[in-house]
C-alpha atoms as a PDB file:
ATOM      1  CA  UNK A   1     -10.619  36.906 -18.312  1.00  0.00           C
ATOM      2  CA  UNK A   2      -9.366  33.966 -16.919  1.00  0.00           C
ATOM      3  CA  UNK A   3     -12.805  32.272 -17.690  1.00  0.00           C
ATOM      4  CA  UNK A   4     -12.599  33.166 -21.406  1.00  0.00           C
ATOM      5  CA  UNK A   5      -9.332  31.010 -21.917  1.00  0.00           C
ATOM      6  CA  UNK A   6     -10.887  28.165 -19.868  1.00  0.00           C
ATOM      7  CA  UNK A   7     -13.638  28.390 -22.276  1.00  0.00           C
ATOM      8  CA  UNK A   8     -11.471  28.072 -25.451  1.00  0.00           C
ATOM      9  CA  UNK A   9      -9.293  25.489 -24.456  1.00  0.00           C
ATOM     10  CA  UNK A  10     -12.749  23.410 -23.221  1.00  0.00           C
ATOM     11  CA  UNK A  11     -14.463  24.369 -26.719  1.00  0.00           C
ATOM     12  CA  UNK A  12     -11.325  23.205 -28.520  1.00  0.00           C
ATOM     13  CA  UNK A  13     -10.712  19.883 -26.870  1.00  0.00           C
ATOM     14  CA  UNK A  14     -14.461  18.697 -27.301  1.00  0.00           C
ATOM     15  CA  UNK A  15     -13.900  19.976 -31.040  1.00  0.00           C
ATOM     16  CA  UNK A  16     -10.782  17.699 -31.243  1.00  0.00           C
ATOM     17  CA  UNK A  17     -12.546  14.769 -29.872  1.00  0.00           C
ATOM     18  CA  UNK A  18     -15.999  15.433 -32.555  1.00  0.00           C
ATOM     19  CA  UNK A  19     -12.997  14.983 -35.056  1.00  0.00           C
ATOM     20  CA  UNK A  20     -10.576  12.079 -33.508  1.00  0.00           C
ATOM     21  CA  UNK A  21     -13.354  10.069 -31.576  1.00  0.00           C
ATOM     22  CA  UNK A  22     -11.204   9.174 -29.464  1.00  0.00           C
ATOM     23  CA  UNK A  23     -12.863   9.257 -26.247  1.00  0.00           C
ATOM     24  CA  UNK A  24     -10.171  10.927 -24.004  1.00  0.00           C
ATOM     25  CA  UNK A  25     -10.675  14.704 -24.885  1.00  0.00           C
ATOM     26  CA  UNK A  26     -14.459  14.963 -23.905  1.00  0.00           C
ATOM     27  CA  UNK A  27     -12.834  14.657 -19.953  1.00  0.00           C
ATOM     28  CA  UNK A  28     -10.166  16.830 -20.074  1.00  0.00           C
ATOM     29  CA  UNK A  29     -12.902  19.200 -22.277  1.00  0.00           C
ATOM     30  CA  UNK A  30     -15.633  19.302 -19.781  1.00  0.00           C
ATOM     31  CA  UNK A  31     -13.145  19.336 -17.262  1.00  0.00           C
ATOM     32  CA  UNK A  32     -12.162  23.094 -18.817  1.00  0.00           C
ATOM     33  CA  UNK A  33     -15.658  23.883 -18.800  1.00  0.00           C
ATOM     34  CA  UNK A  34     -16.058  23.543 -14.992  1.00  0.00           C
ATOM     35  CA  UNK A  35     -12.881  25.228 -14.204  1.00  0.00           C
ATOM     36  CA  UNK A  36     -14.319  28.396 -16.903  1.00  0.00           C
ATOM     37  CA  UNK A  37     -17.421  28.247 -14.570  1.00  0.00           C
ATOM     38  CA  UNK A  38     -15.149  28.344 -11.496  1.00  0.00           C
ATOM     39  CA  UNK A  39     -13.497  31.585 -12.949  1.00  0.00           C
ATOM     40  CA  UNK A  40     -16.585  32.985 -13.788  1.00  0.00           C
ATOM     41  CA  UNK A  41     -17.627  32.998 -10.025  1.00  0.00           C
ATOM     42  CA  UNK A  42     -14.103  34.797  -9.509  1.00  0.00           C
ATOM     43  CA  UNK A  43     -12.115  31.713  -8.304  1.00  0.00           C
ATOM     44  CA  UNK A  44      -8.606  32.027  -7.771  1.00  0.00           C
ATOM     45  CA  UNK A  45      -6.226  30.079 -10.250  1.00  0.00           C
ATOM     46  CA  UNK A  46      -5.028  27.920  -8.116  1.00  0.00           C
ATOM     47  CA  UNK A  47      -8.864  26.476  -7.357  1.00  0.00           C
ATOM     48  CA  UNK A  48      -9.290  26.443 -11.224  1.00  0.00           C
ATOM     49  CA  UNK A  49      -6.393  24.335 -11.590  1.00  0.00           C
ATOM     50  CA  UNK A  50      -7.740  21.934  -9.143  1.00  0.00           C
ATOM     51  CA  UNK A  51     -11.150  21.874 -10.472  1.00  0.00           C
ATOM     52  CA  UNK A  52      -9.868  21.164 -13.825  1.00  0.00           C
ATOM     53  CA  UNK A  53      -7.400  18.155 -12.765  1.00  0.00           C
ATOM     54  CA  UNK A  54     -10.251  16.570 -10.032  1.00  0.00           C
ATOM     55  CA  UNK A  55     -12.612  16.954 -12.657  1.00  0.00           C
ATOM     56  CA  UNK A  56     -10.700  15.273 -15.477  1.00  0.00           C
ATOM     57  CA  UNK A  57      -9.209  12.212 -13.553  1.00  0.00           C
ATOM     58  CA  UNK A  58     -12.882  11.642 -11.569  1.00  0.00           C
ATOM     59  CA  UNK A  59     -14.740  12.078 -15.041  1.00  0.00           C
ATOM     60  CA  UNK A  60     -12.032   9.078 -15.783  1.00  0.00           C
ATOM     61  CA  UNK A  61     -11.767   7.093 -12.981  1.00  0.00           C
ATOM     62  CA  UNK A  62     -15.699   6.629 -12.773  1.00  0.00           C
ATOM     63  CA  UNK A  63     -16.758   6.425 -16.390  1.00  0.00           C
ATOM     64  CA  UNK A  64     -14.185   3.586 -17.305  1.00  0.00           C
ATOM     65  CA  UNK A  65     -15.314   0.692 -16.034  1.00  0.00           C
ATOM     66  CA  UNK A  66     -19.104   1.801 -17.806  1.00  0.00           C
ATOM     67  CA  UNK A  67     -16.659   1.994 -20.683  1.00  0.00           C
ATOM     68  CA  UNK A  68     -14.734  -0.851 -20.675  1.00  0.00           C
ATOM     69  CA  UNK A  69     -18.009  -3.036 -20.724  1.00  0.00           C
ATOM     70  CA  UNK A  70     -19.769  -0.989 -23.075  1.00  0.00           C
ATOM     71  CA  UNK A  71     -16.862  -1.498 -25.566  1.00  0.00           C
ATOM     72  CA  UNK A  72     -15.802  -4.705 -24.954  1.00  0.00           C
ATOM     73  CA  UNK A  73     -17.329  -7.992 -26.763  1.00  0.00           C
ATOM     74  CA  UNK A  74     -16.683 -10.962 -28.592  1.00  0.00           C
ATOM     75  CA  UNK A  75     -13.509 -10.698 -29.878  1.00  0.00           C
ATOM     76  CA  UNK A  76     -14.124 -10.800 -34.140  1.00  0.00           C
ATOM     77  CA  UNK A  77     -11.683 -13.741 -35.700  1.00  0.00           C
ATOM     78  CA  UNK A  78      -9.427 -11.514 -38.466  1.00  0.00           C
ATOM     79  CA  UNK A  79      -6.910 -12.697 -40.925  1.00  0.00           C
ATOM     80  CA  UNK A  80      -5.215 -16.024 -39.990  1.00  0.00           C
ATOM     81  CA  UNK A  81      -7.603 -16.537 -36.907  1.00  0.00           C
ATOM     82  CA  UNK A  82     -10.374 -17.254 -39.719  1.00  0.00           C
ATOM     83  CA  UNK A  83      -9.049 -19.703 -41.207  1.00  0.00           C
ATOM     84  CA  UNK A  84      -9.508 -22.477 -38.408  1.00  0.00           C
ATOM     85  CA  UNK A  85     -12.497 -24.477 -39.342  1.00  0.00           C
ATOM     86  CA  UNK A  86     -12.601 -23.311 -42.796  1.00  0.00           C
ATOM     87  CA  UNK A  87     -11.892 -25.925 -45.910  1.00  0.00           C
ATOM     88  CA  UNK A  88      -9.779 -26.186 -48.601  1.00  0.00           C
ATOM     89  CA  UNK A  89      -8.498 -27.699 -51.944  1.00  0.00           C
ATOM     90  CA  UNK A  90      -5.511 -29.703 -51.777  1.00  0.00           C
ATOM     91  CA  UNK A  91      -3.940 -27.774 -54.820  1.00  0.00           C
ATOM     92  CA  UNK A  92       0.202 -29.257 -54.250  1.00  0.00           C
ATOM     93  CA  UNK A  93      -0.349 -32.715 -52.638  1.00  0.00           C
ATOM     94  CA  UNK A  94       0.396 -32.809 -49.136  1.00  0.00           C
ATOM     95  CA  UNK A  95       2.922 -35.420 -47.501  1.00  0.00           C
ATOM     96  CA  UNK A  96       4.510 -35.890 -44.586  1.00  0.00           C
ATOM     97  CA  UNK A  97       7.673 -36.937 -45.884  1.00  0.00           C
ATOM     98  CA  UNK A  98       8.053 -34.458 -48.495  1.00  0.00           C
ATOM     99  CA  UNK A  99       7.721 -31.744 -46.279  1.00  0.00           C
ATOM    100  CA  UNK A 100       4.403 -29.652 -46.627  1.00  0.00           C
ATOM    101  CA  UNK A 101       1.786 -29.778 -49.549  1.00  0.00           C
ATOM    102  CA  UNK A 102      -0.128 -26.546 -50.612  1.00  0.00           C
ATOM    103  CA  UNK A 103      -3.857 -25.939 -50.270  1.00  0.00           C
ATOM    104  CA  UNK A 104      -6.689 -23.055 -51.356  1.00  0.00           C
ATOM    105  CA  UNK A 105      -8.535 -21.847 -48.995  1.00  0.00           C
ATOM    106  CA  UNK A 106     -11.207 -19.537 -50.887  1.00  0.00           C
ATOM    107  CA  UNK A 107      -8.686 -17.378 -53.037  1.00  0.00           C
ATOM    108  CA  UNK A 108      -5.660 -18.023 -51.096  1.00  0.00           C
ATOM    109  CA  UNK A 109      -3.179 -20.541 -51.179  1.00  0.00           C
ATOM    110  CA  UNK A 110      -1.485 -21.746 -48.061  1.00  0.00           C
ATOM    111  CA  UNK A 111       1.276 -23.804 -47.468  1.00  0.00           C
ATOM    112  CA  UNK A 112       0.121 -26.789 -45.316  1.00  0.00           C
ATOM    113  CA  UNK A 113       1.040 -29.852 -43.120  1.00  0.00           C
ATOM    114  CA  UNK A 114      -1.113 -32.902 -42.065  1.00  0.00           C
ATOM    115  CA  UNK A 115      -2.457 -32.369 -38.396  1.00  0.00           C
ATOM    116  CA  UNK A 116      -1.303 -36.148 -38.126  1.00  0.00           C
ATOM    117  CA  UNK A 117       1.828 -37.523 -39.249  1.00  0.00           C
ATOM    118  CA  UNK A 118       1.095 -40.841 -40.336  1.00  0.00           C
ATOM    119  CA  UNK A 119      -1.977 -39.355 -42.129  1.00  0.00           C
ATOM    120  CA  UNK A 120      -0.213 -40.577 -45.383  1.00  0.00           C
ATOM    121  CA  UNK A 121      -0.355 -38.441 -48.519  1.00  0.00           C
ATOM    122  CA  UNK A 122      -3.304 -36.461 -49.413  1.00  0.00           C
ATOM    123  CA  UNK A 123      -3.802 -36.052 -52.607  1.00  0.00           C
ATOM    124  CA  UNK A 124      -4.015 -32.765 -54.964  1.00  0.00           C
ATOM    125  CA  UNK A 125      -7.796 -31.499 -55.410  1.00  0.00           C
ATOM    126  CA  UNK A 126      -8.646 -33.247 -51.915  1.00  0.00           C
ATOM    127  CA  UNK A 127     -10.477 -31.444 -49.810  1.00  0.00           C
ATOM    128  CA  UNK A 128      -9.235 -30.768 -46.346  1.00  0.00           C
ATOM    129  CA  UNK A 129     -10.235 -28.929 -42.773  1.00  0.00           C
ATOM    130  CA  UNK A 130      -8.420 -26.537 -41.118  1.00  0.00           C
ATOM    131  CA  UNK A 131      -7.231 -27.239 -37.729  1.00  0.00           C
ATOM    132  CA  UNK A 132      -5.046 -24.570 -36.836  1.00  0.00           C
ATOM    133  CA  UNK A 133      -2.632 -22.077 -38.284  1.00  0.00           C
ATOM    134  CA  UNK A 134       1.132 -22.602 -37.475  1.00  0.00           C
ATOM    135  CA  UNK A 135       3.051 -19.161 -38.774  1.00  0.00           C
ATOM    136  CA  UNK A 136       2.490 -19.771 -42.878  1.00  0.00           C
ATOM    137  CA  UNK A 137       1.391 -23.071 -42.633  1.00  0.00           C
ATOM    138  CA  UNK A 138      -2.130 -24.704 -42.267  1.00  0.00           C
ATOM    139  CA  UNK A 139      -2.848 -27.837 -40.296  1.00  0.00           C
ATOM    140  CA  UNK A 140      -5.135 -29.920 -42.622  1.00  0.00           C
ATOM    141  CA  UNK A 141      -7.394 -32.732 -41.658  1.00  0.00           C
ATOM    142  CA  UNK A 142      -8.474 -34.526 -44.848  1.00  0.00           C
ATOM    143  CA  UNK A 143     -12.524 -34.581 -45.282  1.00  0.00           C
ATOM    144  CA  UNK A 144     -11.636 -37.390 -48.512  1.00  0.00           C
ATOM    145  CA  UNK A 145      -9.735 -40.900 -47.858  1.00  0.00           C
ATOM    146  CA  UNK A 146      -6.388 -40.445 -48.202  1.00  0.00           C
ATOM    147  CA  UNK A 147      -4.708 -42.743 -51.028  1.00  0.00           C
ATOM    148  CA  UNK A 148      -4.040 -45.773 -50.443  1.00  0.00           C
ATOM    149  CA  UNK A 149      -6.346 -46.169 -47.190  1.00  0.00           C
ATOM    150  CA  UNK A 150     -10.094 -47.704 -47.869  1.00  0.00           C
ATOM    151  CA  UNK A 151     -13.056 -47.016 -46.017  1.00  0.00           C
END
């Protein structure tokens, strides 16, 4: 009888991963497969046990480094991070003595400093580059001469 809860428990963890995806149940769910074998052939409990607990941390111990390089990539840029290298429209002009300016960057509007600060004032509906993203703010590079500054 013994066998029959093995199986259940087995059947219901590999059901619980087809649902969460995690990728942790599947061990502990084959793991209770082996040990329902085990009981099956008559084992005693305390061989079931074992079966089931060397089962589940080998099952781990070997498959995660296959794992770890099957999952892991390029990191992809999100939110802020994709902003660096994008450019913008001065829409609030930016100066270094007045504090910070405001540009768009597509449909949102950022707060935003000169990467330099004697880059002077750049003016609203210049375009800029983003350097980097400091909290709120973006670090411009103007792409147009600044005023007052000639070619």
């Amino acid at each position: 009888m013994d066998w029959l809860v093995w199986l259940v428990v087995g059947l219901v963890l590999l059901g619980l991963e087809a649902v969460t995806l995690a990728f942790v149940a599947v061990y502990f769910g084959v793991a209770a497969l082996a040990a329902a074998v085990f009981a099956g052939l008559g084992a005693p409990l305390w061989l079931q046990v074992a079966v089931f607990c060397g089962m589940s941390v080998a099952s781990l111990v070997l498959t995660r480094r296959i794992a770890r390089q099957m999952f892991r990539g390029p990191a992809a840029k999100t939110n802020v991070h994709t902003l660096t290298g994008r450019r913008g429209i001065v829409t609030r002009a930016i100066d270094t003595d007045g504090g910070s300016g405001q540009v768009r960057i597509g449909t949102e509007y950022w707060s935003a400093r000169p990467y330099f600060d004697d880059a002077g004032v750049i003016p609203e509906g210049g375009r800029v580059e983003v350097v980097r993203v400091e909290g709120v703010t973006a670090i411009v590079l103007p792409l147009d001469d600044p005023v007052g500054q000639a070619s």
